[in-house]
Protein backbone atom coordinates (compact mmCIF):
# COMPACT_ATOMS: atom_id res chain seq x y z
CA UNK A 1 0.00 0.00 0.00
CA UNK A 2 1.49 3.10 -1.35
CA UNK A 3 1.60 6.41 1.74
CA UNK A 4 -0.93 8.27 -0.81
CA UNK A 5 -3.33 5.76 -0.90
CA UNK A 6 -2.86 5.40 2.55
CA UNK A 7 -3.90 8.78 3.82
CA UNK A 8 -6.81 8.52 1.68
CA UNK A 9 -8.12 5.93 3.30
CA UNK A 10 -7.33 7.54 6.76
CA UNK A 11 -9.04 10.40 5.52
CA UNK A 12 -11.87 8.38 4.43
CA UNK A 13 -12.50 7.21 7.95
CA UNK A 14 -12.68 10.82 9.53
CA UNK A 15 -15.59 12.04 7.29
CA UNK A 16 -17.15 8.85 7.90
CA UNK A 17 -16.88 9.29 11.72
CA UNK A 18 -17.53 12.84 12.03
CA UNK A 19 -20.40 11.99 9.66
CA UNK A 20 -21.95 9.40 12.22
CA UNK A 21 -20.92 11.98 15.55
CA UNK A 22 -23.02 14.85 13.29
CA UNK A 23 -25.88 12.14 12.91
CA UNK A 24 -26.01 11.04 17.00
CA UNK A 25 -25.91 15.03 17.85
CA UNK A 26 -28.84 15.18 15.82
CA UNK A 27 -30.50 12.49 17.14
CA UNK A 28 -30.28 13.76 20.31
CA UNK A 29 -31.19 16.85 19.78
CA UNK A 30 -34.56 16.07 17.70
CA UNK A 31 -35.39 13.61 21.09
CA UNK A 32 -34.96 17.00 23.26
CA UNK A 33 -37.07 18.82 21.02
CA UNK A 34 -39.67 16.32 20.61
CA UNK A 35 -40.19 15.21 24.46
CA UNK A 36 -40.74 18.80 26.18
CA UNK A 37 -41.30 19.09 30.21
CA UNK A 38 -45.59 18.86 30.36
CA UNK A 39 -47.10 21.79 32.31
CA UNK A 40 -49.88 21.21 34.27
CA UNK A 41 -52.86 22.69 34.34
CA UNK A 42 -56.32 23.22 35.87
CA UNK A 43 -59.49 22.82 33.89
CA UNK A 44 -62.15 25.23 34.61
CA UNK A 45 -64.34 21.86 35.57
CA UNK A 46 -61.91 20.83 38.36
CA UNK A 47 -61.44 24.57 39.30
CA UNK A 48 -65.94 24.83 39.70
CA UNK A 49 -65.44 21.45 41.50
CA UNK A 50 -62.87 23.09 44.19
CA UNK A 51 -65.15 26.26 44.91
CA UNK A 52 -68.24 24.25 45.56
CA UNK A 53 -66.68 21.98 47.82
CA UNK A 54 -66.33 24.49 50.33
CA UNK A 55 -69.59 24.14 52.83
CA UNK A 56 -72.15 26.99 53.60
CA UNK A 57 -73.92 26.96 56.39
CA UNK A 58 -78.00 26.22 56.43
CA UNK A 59 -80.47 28.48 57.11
CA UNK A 60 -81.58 25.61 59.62
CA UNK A 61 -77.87 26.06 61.93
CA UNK A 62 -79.20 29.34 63.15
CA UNK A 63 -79.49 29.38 66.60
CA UNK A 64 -83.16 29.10 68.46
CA UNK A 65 -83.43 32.73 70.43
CA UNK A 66 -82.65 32.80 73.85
CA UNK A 67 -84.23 34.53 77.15
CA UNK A 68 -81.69 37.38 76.38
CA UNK A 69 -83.93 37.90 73.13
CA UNK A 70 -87.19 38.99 74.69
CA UNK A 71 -88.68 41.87 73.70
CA UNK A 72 -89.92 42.89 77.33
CA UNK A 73 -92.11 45.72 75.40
CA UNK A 74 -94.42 43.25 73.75
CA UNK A 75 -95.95 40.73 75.53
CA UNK A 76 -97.62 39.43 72.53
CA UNK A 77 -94.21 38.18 71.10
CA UNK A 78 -93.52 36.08 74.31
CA UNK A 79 -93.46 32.14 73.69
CA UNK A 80 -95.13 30.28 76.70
CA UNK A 81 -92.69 26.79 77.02
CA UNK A 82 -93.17 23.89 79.19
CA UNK A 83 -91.04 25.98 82.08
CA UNK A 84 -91.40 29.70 81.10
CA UNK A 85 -93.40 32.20 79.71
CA UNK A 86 -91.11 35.18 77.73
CA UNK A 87 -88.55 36.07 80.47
CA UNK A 88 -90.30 34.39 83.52
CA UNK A 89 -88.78 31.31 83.84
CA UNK A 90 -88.94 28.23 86.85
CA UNK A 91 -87.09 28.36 89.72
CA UNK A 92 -86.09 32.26 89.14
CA UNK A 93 -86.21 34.16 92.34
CA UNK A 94 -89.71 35.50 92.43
CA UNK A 95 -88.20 39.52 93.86
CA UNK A 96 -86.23 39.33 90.32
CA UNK A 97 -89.57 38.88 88.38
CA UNK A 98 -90.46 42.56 88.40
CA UNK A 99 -87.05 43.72 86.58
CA UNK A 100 -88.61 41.73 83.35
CA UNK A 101 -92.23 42.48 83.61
CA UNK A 102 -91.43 46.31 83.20
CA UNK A 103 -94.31 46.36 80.49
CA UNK A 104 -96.59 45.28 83.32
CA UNK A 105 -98.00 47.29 86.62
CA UNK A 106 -96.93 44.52 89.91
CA UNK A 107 -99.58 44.64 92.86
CA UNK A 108 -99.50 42.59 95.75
CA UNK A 109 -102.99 42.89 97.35
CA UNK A 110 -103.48 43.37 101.06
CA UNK A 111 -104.35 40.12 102.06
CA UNK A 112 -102.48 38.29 99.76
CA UNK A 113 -99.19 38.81 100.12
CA UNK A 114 -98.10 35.30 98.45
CA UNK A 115 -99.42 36.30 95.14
CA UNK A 116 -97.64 39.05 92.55
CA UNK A 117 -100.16 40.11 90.27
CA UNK A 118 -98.87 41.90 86.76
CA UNK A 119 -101.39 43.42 84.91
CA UNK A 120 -101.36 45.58 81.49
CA UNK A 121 -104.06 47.08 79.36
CA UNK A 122 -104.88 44.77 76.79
CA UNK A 123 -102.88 41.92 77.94
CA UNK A 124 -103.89 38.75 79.97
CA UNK A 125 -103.43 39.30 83.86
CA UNK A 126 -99.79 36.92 84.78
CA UNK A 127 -99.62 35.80 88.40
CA UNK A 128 -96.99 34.27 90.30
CA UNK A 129 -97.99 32.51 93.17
CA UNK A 130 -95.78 31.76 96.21
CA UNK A 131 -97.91 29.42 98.44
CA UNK A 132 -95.01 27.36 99.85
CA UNK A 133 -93.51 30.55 100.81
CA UNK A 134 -89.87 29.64 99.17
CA UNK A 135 -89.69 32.87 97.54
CA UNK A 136 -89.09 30.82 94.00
CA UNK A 137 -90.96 30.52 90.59
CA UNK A 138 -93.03 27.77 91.18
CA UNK A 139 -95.41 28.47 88.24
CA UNK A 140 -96.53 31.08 86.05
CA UNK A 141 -100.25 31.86 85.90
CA UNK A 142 -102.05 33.90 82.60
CA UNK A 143 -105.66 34.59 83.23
CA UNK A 144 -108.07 35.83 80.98
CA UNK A 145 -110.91 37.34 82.91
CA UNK A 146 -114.50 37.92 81.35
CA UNK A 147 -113.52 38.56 78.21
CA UNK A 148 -110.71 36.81 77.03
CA UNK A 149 -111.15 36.87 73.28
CA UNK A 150 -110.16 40.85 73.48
CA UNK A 151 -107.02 39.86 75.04
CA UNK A 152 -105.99 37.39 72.16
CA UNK A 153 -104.01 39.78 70.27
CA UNK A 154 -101.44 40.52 73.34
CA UNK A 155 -101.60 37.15 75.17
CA UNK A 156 -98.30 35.34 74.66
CA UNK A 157 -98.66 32.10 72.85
CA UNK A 158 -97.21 28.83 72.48
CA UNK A 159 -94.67 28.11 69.28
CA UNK A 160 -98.17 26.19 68.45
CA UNK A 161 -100.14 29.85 68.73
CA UNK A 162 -102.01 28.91 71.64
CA UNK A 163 -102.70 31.75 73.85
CA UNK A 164 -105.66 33.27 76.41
CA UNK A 165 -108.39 33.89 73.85
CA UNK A 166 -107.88 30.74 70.77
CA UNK A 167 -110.44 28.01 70.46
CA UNK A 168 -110.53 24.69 71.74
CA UNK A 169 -110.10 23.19 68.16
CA UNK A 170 -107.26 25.20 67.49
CA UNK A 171 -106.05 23.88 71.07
CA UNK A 172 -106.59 19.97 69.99
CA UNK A 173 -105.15 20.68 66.84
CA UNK A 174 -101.62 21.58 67.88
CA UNK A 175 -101.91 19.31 70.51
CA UNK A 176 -102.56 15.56 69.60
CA UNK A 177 -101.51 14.19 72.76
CA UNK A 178 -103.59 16.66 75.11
CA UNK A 179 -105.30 14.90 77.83
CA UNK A 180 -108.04 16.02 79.77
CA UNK A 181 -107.95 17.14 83.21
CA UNK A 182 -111.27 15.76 85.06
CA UNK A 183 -110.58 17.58 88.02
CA UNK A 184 -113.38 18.26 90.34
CA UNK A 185 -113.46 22.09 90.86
CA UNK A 186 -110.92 22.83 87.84
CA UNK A 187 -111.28 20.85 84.68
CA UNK A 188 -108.75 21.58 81.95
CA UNK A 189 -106.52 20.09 79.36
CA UNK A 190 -102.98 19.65 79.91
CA UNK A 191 -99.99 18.44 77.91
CA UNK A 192 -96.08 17.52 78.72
CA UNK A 193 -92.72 17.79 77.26
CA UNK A 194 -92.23 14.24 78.40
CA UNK A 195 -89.66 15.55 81.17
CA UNK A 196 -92.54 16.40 83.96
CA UNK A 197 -93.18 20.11 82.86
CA UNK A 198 -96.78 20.72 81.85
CA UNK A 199 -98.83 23.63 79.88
CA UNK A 200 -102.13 23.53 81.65
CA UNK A 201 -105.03 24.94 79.61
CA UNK A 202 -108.71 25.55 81.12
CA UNK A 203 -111.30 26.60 78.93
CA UNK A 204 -114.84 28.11 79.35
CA UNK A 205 -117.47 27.87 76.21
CA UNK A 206 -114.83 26.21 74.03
CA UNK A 207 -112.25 29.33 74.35
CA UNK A 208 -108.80 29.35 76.68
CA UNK A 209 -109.88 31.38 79.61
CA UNK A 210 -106.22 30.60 81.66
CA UNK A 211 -102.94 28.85 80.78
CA UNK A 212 -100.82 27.40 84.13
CA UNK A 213 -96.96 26.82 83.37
CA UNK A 214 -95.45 24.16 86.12
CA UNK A 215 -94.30 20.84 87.34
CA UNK A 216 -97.84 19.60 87.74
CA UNK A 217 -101.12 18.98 86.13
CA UNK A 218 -102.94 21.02 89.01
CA UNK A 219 -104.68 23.95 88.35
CA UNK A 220 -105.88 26.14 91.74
CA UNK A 221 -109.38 27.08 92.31
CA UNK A 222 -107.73 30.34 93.86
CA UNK A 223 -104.52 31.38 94.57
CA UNK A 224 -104.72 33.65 97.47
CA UNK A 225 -104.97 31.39 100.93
């Protein structure tokens, strides 16, 4: 082999090699360009999904009113419950009564000191009797007096709507487990919360003359002895 055909040869080789290392960078850079880093993103479903996710609260999770809610200006509004009526409740000290029954005029008659009357134009008369002397809310007395249809509209009333003045069907309506009272001197209707606490209900010509809030189904004849 001659030195010229030689370096041909030789120089034969290098094109051929720098031909392949031209054809592997260009392999690898066609794989770089064809394989880009994927970006994620968010669809505008997933986003819609995220934001309703997030709870709201129901219009039922607001809180029942308390005793702190009263409106001691309107009688009318109060609610009569199985162990108050508006801000008087059971087992309060009967000398802090008269601080919520502002809307009312207090008398304690001569000869019957055990008795607090409350009475307001309009509204049914509220006693609170002391007979045991303990000085505590025993019960909570609404009388209606000779008339008490005229006093419907600012009697307090059940959650039902029961107050001095509705009828006795509207009475056995809201209440479907009302039992009657066959006392001898004080008939009357009476139902429970199930926890010994009664609503007492007596009724003259089919209409509620007096409502009794207590521990008891007994209703006094009279409440000053």
């Amino acid at each position: 082999m001659t030195a010229h055909r030689s370096r041909r040869r030789i120089a034969s080789m290098i094109a051929t090699g720098a031909f392949g290392v031209v054809l592997m960078l260009s392999g690898c850079a066609g794989q770089s360009a064809d394989a880009p880093a994927a970006t994620p993103t968010v669809s505008a479903t997933s986003t819609a999904t995220a934001a309703t996710a997030t709870p709201t609260p129901s219009a039922t999770s607001t809180p029942t009113p308390t005793a702190d809610a009263v409106n001691l200006d309107t009688p009318e509004s109060w609610l009569i419950g199985f162990t108050s009526v508006g801000p008087l409740n059971l087992g309060d000290q009967i000398s802090s009564a008269s601080q919520a029954m502002t809307a009312f005029t207090g008398t304690t008659y001569d000869g019957c000191p055990s008795v607090v009357s409350y009475d307001r134009p309009a509204s049914p008369t509220i006693l609170i009797p002391d007979r045991l002397g303990t000085g505590v809310v025993e019960q909570v007395v609404l009388q209606g007096g000779p008339d008490p249809v005229a006093l419907a509209a600012g009697s307090p009333h059940t959650i039902e709507g029961i107050g001095i003045g509705s009828t006795l069907d509207a009475v056995t309506s809201a209440y479907p487990a009302l039992t009657y009272q066959d006392d001898k001197y004080t008939p009357h209707y009476a139902v429970t919360d199930g926890n010994g606490n009664w609503i007492n209900i007596s009724v003259t010509d089919d209409i509620v003359t007096g409502i009794v809030v207590r521990a008891s189904t007994v209703v006094a004849t009279e409440y000053c002895s």
